[in-house]
PDB file of N, CA and C in Angstrom:
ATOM      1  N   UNK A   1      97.580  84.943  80.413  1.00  0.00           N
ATOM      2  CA  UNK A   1      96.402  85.754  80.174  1.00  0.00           C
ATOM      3  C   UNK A   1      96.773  86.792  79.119  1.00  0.00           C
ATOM      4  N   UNK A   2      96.332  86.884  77.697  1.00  0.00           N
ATOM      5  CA  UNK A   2      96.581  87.728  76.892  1.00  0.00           C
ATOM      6  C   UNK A   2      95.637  88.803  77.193  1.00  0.00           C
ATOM      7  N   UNK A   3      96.248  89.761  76.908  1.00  0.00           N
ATOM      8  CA  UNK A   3      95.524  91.399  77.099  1.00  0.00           C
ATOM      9  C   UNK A   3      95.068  91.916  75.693  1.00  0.00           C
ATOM     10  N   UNK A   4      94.269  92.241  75.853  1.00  0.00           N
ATOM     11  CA  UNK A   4      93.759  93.576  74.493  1.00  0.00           C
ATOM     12  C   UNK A   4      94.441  94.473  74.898  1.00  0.00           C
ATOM     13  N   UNK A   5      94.409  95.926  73.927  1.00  0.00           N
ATOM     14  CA  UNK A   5      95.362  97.303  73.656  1.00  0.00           C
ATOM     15  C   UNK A   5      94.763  97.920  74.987  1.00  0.00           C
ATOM     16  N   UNK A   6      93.259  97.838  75.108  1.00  0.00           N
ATOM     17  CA  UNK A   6      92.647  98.454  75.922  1.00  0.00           C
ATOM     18  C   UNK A   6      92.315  97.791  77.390  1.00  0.00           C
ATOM     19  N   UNK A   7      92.539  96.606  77.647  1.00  0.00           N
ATOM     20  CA  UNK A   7      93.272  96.129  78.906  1.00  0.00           C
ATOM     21  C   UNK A   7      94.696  96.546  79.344  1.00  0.00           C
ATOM     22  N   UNK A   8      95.141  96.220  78.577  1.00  0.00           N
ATOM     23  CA  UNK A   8      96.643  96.712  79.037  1.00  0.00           C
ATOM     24  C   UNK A   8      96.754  98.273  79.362  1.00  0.00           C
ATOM     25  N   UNK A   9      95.967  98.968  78.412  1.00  0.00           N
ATOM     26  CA  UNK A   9      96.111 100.825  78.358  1.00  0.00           C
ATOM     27  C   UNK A   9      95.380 100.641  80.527  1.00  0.00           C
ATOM     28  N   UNK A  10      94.259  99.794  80.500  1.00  0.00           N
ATOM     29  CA  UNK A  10      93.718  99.869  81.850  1.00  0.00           C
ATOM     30  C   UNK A  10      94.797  99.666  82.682  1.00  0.00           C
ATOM     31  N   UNK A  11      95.105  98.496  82.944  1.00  0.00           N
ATOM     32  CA  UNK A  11      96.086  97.675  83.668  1.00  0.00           C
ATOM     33  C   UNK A  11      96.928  98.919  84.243  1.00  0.00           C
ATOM     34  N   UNK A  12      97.755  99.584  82.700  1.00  0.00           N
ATOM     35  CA  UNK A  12      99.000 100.700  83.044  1.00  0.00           C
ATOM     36  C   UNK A  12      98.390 101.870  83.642  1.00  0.00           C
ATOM     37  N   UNK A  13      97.208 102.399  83.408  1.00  0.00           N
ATOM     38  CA  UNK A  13      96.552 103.173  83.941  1.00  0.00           C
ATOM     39  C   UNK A  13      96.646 102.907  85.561  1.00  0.00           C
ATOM     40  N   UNK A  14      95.873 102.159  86.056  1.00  0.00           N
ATOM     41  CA  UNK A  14      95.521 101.939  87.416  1.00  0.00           C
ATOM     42  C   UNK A  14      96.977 101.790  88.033  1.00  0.00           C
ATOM     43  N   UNK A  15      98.243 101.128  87.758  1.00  0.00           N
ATOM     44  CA  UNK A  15      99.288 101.155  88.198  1.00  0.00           C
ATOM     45  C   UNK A  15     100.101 102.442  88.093  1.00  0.00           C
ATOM     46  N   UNK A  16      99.960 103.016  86.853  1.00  0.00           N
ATOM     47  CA  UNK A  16     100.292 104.891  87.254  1.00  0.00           C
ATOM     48  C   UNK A  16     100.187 105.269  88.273  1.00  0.00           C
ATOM     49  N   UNK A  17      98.508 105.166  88.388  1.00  0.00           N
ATOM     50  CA  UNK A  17      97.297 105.950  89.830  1.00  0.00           C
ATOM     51  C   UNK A  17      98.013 105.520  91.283  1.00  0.00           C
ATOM     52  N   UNK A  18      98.403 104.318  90.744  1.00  0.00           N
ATOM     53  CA  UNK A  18      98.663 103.990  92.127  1.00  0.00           C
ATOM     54  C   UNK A  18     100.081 104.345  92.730  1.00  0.00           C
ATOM     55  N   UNK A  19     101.102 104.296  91.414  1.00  0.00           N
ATOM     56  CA  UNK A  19     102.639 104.804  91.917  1.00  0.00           C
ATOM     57  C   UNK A  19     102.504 106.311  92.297  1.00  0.00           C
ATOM     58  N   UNK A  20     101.399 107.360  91.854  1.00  0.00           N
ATOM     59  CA  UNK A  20     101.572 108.167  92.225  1.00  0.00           C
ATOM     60  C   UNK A  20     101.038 108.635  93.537  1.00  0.00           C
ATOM     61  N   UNK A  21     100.144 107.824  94.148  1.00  0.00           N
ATOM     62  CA  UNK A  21     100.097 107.543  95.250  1.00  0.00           C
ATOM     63  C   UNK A  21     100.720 106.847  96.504  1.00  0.00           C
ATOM     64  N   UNK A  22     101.675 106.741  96.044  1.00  0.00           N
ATOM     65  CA  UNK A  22     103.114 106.564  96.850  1.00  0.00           C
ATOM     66  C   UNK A  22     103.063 104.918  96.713  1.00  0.00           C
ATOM     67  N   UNK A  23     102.446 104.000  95.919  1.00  0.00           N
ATOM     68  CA  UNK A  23     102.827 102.840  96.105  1.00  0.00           C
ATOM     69  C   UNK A  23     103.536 101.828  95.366  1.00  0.00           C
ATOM     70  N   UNK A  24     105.050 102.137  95.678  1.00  0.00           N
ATOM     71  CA  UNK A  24     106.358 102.195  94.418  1.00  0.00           C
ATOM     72  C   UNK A  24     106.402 100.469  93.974  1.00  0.00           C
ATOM     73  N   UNK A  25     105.945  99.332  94.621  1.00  0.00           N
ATOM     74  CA  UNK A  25     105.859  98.092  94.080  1.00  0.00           C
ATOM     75  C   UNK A  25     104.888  96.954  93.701  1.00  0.00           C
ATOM     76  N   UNK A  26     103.599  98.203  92.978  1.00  0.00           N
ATOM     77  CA  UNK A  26     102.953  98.136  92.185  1.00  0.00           C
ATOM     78  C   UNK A  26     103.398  97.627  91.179  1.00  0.00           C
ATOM     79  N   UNK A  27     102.942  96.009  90.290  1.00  0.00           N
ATOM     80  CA  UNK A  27     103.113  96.109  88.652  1.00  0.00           C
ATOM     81  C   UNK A  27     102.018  95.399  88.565  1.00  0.00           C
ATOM     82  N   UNK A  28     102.037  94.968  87.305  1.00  0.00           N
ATOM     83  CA  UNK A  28     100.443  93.861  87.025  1.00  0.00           C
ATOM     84  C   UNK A  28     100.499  92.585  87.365  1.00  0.00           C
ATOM     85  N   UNK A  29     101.325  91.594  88.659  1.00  0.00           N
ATOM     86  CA  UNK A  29     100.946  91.231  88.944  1.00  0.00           C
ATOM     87  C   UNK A  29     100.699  91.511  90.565  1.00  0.00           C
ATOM     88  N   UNK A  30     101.129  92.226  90.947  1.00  0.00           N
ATOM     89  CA  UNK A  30     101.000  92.722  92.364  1.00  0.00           C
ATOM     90  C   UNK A  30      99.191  92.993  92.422  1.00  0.00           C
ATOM     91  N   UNK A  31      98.992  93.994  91.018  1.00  0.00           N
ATOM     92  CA  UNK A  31      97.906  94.516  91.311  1.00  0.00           C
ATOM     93  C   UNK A  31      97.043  93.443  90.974  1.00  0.00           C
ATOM     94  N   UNK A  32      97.061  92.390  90.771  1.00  0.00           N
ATOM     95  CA  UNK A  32      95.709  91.782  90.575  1.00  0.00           C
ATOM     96  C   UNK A  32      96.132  90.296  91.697  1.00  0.00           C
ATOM     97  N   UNK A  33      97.147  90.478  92.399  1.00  0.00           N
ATOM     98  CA  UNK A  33      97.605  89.780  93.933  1.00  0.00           C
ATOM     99  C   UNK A  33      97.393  89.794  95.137  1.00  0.00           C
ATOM    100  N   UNK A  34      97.454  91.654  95.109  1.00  0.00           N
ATOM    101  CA  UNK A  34      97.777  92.140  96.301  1.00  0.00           C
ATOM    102  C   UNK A  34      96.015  93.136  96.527  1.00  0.00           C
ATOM    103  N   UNK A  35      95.568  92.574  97.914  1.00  0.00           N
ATOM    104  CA  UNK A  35      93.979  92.899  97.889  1.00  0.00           C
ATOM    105  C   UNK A  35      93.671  94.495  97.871  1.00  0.00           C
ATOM    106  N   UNK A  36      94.641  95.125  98.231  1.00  0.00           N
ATOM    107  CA  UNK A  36      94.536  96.674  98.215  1.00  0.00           C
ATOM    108  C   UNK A  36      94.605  97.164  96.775  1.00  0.00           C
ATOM    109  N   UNK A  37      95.589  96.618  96.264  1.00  0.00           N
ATOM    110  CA  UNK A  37      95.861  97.057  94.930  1.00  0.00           C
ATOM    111  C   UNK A  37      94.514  96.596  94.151  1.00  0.00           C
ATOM    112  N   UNK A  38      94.074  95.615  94.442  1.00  0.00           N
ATOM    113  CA  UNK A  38      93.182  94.682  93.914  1.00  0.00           C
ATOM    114  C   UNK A  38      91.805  95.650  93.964  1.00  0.00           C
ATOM    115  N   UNK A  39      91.496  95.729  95.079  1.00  0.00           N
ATOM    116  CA  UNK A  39      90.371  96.651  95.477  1.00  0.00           C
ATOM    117  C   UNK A  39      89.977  98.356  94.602  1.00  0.00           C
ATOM    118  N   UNK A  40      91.184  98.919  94.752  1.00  0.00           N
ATOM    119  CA  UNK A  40      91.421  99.922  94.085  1.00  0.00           C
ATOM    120  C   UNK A  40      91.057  99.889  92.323  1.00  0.00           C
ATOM    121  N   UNK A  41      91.728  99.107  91.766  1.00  0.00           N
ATOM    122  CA  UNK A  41      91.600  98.536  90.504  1.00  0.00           C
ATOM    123  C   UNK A  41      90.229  98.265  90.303  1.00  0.00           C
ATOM    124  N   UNK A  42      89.414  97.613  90.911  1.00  0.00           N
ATOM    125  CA  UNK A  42      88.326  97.071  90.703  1.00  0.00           C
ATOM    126  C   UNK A  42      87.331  98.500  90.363  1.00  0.00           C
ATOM    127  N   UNK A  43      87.223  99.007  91.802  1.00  0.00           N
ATOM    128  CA  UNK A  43      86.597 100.622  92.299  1.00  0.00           C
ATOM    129  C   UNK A  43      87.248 101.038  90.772  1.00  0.00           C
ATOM    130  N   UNK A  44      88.478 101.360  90.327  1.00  0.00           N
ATOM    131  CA  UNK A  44      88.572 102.539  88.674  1.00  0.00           C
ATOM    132  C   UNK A  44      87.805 101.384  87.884  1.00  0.00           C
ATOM    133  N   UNK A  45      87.688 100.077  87.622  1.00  0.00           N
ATOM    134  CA  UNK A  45      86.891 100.142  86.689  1.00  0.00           C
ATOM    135  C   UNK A  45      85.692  99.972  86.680  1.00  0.00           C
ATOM    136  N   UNK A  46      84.994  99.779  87.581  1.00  0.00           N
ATOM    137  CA  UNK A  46      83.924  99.965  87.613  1.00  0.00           C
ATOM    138  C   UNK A  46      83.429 101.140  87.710  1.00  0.00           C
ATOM    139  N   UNK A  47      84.288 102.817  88.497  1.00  0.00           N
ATOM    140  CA  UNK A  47      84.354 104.277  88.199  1.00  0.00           C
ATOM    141  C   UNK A  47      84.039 104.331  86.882  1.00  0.00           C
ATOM    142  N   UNK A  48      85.031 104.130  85.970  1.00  0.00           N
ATOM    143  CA  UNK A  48      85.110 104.480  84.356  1.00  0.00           C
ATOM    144  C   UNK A  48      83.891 103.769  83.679  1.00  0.00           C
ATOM    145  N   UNK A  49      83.502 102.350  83.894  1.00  0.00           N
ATOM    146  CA  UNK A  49      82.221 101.586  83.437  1.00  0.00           C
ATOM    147  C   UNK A  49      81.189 102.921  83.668  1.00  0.00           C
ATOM    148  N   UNK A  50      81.228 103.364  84.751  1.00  0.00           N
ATOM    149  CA  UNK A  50      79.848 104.043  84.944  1.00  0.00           C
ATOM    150  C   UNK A  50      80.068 105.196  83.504  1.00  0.00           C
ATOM    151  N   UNK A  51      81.099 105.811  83.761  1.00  0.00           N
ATOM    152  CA  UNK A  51      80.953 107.236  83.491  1.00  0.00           C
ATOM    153  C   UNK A  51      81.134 106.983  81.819  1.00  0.00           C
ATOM    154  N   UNK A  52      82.039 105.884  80.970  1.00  0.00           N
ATOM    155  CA  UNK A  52      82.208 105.561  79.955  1.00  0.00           C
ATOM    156  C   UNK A  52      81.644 104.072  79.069  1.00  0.00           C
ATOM    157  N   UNK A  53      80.532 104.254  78.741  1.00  0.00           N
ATOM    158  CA  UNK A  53      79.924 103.316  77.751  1.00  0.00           C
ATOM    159  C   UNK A  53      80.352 102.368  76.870  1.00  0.00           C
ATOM    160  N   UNK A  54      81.501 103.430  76.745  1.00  0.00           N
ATOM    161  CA  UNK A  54      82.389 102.659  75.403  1.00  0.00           C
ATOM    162  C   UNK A  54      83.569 101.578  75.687  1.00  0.00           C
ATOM    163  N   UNK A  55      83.991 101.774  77.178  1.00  0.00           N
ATOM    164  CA  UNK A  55      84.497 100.866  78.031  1.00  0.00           C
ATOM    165  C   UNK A  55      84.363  99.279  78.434  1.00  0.00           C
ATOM    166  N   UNK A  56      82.817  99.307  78.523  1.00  0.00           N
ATOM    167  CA  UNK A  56      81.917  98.939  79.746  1.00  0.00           C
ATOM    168  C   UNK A  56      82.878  97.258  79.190  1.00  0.00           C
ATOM    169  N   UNK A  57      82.502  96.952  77.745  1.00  0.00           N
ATOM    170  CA  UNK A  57      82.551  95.565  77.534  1.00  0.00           C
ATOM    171  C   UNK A  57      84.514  95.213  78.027  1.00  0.00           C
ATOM    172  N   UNK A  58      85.235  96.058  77.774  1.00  0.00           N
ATOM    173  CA  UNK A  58      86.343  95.807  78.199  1.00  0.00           C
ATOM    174  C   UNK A  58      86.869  95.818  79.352  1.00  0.00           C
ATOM    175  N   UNK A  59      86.248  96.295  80.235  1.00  0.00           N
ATOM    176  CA  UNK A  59      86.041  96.182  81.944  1.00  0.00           C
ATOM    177  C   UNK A  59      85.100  95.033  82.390  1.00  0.00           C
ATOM    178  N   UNK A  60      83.691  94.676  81.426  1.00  0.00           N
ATOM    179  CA  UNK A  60      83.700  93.432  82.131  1.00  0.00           C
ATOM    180  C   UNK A  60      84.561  92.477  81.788  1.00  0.00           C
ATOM    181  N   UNK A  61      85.219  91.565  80.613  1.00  0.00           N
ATOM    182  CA  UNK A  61      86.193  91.069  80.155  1.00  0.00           C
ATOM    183  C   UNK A  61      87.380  90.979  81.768  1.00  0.00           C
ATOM    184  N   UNK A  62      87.738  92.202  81.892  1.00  0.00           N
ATOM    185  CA  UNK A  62      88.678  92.262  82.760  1.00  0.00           C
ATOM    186  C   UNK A  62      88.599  91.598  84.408  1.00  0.00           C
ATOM    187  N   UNK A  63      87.168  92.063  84.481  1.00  0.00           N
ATOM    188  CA  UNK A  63      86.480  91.951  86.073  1.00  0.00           C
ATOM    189  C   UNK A  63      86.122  90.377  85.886  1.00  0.00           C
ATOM    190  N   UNK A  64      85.875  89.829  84.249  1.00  0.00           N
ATOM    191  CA  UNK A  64      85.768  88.047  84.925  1.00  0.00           C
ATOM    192  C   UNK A  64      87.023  87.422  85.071  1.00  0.00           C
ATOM    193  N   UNK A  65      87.883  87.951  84.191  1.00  0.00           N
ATOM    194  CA  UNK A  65      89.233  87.426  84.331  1.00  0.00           C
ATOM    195  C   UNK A  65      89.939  87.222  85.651  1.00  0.00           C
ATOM    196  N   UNK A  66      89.147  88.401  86.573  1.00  0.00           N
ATOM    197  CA  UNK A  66      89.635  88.806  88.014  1.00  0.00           C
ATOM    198  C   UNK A  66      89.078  87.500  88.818  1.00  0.00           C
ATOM    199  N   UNK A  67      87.642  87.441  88.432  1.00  0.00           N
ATOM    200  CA  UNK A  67      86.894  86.426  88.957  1.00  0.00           C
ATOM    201  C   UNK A  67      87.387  84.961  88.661  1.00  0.00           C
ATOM    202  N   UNK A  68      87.789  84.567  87.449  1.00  0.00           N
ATOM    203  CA  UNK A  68      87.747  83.149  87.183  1.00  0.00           C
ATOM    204  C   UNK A  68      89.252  82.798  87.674  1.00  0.00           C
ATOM    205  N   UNK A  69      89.947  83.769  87.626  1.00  0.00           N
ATOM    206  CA  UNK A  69      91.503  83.277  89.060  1.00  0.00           C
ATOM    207  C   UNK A  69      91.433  83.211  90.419  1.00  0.00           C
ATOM    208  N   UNK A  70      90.235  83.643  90.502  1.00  0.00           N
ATOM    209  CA  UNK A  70      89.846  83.265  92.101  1.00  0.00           C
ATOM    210  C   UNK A  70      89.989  84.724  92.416  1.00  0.00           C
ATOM    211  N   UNK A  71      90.465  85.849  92.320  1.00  0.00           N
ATOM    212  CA  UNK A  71      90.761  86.876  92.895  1.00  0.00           C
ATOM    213  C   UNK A  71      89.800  88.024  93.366  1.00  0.00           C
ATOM    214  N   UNK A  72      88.613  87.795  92.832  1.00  0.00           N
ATOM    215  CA  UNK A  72      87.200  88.567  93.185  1.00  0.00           C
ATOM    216  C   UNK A  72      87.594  89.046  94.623  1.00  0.00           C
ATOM    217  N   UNK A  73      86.662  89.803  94.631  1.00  0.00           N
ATOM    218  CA  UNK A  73      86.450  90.803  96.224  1.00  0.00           C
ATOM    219  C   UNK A  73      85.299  90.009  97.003  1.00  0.00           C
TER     220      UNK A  73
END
């Protein structure tokens, strides 16, 4: 799965959020594996979709990618 600048900037984002929330074996594939991590991820981008416009098309991109591996919520 190749990433854009601004997938990946997401990806590292949400895995920050999450190490600093105490969850130290977090990476990108955990988080799009593991349903908590998964869940969380989903909730920031769809958070940021709302609040940022300029996003929106690179969060959906991301959210089918989630979908067409089977990994949807």
């Amino acid at each position: 799965m190749s990433n854009s600048y601004r997938e990946n900037k997401l990806n590292n984002l949400a895995i920050e959020k999450l190490k600093r929330l105490g969850f130290t074996n977090v990476d990108i594939h955990t988080l799009l594996e593991d349903e908590v991590y998964r869940s969380y991820y989903v909730k920031m981008l769809k958070d940021i979709s709302n609040r940022k416009s300029n996003w929106q098309r690179t969060i959906e991109t991301i959210l089918k990618k989630i979908d067409e591996t089977g990994l949807s919520l």
